[in-house]
C-alpha atoms as a PDB file:
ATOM      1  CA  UNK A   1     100.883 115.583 102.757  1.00  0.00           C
ATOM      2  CA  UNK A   2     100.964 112.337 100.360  1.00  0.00           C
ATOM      3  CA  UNK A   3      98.429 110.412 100.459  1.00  0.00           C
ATOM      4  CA  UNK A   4     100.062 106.767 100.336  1.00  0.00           C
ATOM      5  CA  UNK A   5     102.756 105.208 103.109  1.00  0.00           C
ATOM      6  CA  UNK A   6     106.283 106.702 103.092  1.00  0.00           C
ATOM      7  CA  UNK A   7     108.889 104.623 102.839  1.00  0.00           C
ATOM      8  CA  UNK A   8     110.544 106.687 105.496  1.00  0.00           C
ATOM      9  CA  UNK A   9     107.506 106.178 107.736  1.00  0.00           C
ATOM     10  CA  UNK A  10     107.895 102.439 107.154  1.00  0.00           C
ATOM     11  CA  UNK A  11     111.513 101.837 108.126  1.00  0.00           C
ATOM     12  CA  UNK A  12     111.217 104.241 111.120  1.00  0.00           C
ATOM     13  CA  UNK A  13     108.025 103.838 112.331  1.00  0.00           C
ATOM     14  CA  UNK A  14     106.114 100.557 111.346  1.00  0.00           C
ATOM     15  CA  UNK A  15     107.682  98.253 113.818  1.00  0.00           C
ATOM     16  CA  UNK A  16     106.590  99.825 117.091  1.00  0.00           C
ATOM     17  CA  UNK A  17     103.407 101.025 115.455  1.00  0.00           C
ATOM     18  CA  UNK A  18     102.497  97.443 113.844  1.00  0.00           C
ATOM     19  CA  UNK A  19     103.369  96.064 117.833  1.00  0.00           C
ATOM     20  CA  UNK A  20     100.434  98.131 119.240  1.00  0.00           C
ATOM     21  CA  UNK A  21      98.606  98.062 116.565  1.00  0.00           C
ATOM     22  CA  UNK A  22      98.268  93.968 117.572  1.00  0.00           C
ATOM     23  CA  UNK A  23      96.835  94.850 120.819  1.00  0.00           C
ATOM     24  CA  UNK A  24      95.060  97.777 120.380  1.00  0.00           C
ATOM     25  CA  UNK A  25      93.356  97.047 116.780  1.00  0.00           C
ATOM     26  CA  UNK A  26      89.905  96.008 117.955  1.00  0.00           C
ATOM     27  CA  UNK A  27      89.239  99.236 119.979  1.00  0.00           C
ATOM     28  CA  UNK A  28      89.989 101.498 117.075  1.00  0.00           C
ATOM     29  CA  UNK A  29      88.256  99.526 114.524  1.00  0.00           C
ATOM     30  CA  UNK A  30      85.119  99.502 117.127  1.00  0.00           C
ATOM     31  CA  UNK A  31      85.810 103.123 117.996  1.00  0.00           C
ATOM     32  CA  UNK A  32      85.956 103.983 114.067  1.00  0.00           C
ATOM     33  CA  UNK A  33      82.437 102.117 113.403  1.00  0.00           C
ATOM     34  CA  UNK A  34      80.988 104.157 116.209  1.00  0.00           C
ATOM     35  CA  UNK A  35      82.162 107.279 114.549  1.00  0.00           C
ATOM     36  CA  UNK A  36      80.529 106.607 111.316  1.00  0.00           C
ATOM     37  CA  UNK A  37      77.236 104.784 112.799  1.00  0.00           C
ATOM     38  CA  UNK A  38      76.595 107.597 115.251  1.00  0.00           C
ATOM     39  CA  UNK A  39      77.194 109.820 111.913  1.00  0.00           C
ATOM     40  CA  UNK A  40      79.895 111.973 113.512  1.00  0.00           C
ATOM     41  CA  UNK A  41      82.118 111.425 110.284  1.00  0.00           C
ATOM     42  CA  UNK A  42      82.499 109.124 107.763  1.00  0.00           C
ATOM     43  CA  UNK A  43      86.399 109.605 107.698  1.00  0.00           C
ATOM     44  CA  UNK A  44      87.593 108.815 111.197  1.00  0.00           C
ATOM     45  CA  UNK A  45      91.142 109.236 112.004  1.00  0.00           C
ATOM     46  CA  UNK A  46      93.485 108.135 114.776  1.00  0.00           C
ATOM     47  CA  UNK A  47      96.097 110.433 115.658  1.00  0.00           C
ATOM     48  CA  UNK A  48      99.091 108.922 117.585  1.00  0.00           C
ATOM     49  CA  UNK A  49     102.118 110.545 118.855  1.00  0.00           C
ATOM     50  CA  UNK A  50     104.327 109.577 122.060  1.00  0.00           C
ATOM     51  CA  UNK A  51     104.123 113.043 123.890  1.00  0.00           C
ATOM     52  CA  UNK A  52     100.388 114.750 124.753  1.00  0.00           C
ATOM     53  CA  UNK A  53      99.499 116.398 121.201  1.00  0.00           C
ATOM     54  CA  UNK A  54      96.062 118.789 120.648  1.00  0.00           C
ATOM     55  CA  UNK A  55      94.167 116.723 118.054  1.00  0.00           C
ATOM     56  CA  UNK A  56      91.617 114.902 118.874  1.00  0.00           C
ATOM     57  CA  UNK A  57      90.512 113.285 122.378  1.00  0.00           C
ATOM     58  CA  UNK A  58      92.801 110.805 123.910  1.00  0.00           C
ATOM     59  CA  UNK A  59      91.477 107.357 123.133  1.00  0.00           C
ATOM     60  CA  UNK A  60      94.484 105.043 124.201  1.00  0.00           C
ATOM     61  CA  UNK A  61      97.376 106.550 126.681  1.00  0.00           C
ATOM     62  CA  UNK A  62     100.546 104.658 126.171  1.00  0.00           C
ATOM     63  CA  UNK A  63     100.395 104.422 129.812  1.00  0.00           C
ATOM     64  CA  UNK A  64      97.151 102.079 130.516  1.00  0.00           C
ATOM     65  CA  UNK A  65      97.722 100.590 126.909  1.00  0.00           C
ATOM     66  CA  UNK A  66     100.967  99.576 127.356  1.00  0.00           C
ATOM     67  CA  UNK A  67     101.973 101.022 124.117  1.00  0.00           C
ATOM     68  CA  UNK A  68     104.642 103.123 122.346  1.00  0.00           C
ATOM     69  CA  UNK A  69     101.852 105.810 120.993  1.00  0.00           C
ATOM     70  CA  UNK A  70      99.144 107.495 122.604  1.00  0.00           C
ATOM     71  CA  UNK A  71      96.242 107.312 120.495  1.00  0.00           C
ATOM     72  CA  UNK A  72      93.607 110.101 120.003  1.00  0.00           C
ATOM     73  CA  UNK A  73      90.333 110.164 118.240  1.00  0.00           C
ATOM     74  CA  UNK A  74      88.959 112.641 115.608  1.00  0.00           C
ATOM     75  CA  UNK A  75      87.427 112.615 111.655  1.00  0.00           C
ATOM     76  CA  UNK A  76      88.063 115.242 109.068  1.00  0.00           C
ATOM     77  CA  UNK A  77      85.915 117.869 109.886  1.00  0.00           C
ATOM     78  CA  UNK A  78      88.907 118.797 112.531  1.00  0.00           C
ATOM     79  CA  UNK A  79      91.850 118.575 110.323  1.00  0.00           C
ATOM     80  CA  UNK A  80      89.869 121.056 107.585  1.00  0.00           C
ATOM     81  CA  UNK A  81      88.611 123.338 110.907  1.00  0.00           C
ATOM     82  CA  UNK A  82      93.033 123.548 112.129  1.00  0.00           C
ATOM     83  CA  UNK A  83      94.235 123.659 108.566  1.00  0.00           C
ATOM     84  CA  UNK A  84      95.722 121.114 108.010  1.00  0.00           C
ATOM     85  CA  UNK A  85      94.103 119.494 105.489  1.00  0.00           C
ATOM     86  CA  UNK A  86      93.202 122.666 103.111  1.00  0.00           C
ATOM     87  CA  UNK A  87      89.493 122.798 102.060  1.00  0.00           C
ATOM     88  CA  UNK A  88      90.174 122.843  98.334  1.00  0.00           C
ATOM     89  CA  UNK A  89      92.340 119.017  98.966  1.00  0.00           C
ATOM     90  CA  UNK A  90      89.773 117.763 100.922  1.00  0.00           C
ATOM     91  CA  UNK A  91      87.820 115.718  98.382  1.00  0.00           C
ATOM     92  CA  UNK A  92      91.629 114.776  97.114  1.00  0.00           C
ATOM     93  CA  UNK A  93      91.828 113.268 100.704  1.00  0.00           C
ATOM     94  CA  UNK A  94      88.275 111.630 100.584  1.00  0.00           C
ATOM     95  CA  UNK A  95      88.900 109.957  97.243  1.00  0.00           C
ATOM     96  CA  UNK A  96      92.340 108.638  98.542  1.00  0.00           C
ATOM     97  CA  UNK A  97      90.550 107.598 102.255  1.00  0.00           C
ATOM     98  CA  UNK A  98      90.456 103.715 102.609  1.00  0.00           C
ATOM     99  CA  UNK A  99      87.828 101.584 103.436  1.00  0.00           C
ATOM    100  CA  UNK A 100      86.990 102.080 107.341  1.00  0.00           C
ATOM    101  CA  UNK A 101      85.784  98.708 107.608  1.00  0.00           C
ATOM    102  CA  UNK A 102      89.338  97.248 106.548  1.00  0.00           C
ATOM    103  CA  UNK A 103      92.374 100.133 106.952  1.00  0.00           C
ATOM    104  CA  UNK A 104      92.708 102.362 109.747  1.00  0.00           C
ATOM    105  CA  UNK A 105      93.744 105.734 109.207  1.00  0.00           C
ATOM    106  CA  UNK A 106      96.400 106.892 111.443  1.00  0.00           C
ATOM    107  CA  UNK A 107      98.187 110.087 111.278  1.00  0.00           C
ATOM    108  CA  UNK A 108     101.628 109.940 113.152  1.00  0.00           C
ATOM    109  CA  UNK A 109     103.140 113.150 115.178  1.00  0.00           C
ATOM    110  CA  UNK A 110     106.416 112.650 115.795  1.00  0.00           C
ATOM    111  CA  UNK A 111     109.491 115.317 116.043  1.00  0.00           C
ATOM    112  CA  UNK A 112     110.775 114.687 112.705  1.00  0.00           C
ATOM    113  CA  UNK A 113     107.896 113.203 110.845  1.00  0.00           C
ATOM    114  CA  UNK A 114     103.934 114.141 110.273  1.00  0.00           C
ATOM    115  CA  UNK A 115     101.876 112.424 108.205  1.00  0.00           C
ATOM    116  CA  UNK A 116      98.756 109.678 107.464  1.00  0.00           C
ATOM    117  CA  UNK A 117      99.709 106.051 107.715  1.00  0.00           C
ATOM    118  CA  UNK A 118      96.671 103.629 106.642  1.00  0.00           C
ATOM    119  CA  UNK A 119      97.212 100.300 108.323  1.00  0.00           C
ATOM    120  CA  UNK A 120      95.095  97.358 107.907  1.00  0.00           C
ATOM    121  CA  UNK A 121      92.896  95.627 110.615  1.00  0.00           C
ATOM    122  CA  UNK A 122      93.934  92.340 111.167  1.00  0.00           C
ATOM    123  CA  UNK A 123      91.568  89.903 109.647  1.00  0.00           C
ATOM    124  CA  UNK A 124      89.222  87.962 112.126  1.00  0.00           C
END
């Protein structure tokens, strides 16, 4: 997994993920800051996909959200515990993790595509 945007990502992706992300950004940004106050994790990440998916804890259904994506809930500690972040790239990941307070780290499922997508929150 690279750790900056794909350009594939981008062109297939970042339209219907930027239009939730609009009406949905507040709740993950508070959702993230209760992650790291509550010291679950300092590296909180959103998985989304658009079928049910078993990482995480749903957050967001596209459903009640109105959205394209579902959106689940989980840090780290997960990804390391189901592989799929491999304990010797971990502190590769953690050194390439943006700032919680500004980016939100998503990491798309889709059929084709799987990977992290860091999005900004919209400024205030």
């Amino acid at each position: 997994m690279r750790d900056e945007n794909d350009p594939e990502l981008n062109g297939k992706y970042l339209g219907t993920i930027s239009s939730d992300f609009v009406k949905i950004s507040d709740t993950l940004k508070e959702a993230s800051y209760q992650v790291r106050s509550r010291k679950f994790s300092d590296f909180p990440i959103f998985p989304i996909s658009k079928v049910t998916q078993p990482i995480g804890q749903l957050l967001l259904d596209k459903e009640n959200a109105q959205t394209t994506w579902n959106y689940y809930m989980t840090y780290v500690d997960e990804f390391v515990q189901r592989k799929l972040i491999k304990e010797d790239a971990l502190d590769h990941f953690k050194s390439t993790y943006k700032d919680p307070d500004e980016y939100c780290c998503l990491f798309v499922v889709d059929k084709e595509f799987t990977n992290f997508l860091y999005i900004p929150y919209p400024n205030d």
